[in-house]
Every structure is written in C-alpha cells, then in structure tokens.
C-alpha atoms as a PDB file:
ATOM      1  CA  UNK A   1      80.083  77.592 164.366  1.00  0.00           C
ATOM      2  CA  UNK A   2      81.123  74.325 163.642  1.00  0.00           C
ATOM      3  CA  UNK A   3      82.243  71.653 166.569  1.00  0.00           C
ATOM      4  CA  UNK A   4      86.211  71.270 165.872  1.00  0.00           C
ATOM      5  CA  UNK A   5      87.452  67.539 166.927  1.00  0.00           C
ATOM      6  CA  UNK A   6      91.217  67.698 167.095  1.00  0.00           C
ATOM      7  CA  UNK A   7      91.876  64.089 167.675  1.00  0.00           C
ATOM      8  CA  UNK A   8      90.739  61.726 165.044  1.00  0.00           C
ATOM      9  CA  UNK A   9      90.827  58.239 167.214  1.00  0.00           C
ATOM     10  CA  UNK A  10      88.402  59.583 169.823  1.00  0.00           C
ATOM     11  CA  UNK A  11      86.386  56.952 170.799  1.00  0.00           C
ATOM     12  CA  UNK A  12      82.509  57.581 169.995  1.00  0.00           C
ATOM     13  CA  UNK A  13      82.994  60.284 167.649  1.00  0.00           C
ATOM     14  CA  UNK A  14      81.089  58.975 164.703  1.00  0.00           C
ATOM     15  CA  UNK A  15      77.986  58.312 167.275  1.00  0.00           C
ATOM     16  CA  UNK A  16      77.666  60.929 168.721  1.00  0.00           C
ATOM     17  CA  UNK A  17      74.752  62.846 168.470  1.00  0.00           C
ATOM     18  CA  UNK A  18      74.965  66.721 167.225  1.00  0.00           C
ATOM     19  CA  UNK A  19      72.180  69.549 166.727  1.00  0.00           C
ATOM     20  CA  UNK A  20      72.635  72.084 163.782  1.00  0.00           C
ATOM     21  CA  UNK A  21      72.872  75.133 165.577  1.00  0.00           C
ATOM     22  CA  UNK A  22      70.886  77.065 161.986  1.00  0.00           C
ATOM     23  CA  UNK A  23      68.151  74.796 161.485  1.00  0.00           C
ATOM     24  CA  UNK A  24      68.064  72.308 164.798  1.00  0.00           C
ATOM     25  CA  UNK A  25      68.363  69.180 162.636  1.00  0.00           C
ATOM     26  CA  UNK A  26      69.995  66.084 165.166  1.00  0.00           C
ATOM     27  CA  UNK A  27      71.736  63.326 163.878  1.00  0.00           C
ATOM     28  CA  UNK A  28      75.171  61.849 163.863  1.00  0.00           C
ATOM     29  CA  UNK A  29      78.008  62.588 161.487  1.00  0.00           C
ATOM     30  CA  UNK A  30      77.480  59.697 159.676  1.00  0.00           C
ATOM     31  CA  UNK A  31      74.279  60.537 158.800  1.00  0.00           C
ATOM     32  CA  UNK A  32      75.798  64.106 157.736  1.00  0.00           C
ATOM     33  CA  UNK A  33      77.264  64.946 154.118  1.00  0.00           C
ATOM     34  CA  UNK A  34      80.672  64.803 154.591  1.00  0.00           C
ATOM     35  CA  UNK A  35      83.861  67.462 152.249  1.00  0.00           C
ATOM     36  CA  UNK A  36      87.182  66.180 152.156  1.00  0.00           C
ATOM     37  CA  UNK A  37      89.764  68.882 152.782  1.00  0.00           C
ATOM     38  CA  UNK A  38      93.326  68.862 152.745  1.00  0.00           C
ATOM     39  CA  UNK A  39      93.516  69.357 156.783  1.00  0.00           C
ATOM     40  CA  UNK A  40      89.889  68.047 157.945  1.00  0.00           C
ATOM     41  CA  UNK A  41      86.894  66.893 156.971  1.00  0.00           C
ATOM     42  CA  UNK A  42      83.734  68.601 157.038  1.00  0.00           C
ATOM     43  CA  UNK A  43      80.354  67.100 157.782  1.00  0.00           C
ATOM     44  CA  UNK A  44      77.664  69.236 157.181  1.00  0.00           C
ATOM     45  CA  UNK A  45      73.924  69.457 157.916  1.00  0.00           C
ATOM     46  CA  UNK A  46      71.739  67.165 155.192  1.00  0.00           C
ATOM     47  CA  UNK A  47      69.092  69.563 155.656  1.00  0.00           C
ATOM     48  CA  UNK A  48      70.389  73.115 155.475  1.00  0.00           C
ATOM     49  CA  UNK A  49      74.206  72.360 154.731  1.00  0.00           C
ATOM     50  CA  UNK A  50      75.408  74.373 157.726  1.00  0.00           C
ATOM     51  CA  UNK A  51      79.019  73.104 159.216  1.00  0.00           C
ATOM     52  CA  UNK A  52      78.394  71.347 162.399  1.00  0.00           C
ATOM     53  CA  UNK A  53      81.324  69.396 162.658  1.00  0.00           C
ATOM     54  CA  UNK A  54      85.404  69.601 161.471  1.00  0.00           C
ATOM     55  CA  UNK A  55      87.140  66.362 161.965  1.00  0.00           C
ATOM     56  CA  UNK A  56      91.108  67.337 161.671  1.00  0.00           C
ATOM     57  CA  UNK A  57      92.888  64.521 160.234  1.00  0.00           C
ATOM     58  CA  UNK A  58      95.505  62.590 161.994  1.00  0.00           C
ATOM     59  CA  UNK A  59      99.370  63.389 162.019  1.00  0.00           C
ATOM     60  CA  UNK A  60     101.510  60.559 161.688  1.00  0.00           C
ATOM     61  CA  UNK A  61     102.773  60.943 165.689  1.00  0.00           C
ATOM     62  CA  UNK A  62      98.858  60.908 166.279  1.00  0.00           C
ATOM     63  CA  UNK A  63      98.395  57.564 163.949  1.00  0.00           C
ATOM     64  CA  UNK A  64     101.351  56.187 165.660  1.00  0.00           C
ATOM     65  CA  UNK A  65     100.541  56.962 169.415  1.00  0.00           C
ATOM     66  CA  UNK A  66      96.725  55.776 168.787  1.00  0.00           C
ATOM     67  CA  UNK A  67      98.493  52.106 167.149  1.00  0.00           C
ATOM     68  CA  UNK A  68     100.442  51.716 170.187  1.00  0.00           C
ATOM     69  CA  UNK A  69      96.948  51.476 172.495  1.00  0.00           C
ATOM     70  CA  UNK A  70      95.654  49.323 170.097  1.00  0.00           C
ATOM     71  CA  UNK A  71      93.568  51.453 168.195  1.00  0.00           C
ATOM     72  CA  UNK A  72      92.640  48.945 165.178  1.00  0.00           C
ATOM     73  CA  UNK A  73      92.138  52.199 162.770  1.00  0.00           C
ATOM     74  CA  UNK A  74      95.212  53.478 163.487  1.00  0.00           C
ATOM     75  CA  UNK A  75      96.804  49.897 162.960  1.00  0.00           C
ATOM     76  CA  UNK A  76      95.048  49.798 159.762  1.00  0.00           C
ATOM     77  CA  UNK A  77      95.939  53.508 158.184  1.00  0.00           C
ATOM     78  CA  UNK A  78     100.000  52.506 159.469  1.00  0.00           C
ATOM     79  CA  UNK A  79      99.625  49.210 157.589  1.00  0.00           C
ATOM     80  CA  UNK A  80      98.351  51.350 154.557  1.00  0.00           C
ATOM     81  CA  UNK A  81     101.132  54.234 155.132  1.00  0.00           C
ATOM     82  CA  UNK A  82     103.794  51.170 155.725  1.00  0.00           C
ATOM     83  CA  UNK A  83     102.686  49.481 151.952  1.00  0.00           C
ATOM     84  CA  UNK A  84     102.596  53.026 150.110  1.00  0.00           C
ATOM     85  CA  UNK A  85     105.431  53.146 147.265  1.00  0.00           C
ATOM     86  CA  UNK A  86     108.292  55.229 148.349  1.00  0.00           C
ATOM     87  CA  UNK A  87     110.276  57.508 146.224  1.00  0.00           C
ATOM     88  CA  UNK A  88     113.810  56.565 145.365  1.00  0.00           C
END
C-alpha cells in the first residue's frame, strides 16, 4: 500500500528515501515515475510500477498557511494563483 503524504510543503519529502514494499527497489520520489491526478500525485516504482507514494495536492488554506512561514513554494504557486486570469 502506498505511503499517503497529506501535506504537500513538508520539508524533506522529495529526499526521502522509500522501499517498494513488491519488489524492494529504494530510491527517492524523484527518482520514481510520477501520474498526475486530479487530487494527488502518484509516484510509482521505476522498476515494477507498484504505488509507493501519494502526494495529495495542496488546498488553497494549505498554500496560504505554508506562504505565511515563508515557504518559498508556496510563495511561488500564490504568485502563480494571484496572476491566473479571472472570470468576469
């Protein structure tokens, strides 16, 4: 079963070292193929494509409590948010 991180701006996350629990493969997510969903991404094993890790993506309170620590991410995907054309 796959490792389920619930708060995007975790520090570390993308270092951090994970074993596939089908095949024992070790690496780090970015070393992982990685499926966009519409709720999460999914970063799979590059050897035997088994689901090791679901990163849920942000909320906007989540984005918005992570910028106010300082989070430069979270700055960044506000800025983007902030310069998005709005509907009339």
């Amino acid at each position: 079963m796959a490792l389920t991180l619930d708060n995007y701006f975790i520090a570390g996350w993308r270092e951090q070292v994970h074993t596939c629990p089908a095949c024992e493969w070790q690496g780090t997510s970015r070393q992982m193929s990685m499926e966009l969903h519409e709720d999460e991404a999914e970063f799979d094993c590059p050897q035997c494509e088994n689901p090791i890790l679901l990163v849920l993506h942000p909320s906007l309170a989540q984005m918005q409590a992570a910028a106010a620590e300082g989070h430069p991410e979270a700055i960044e995907h506000l800025a983007i948010l902030a310069s998005a054309p709005r509907p009339d």
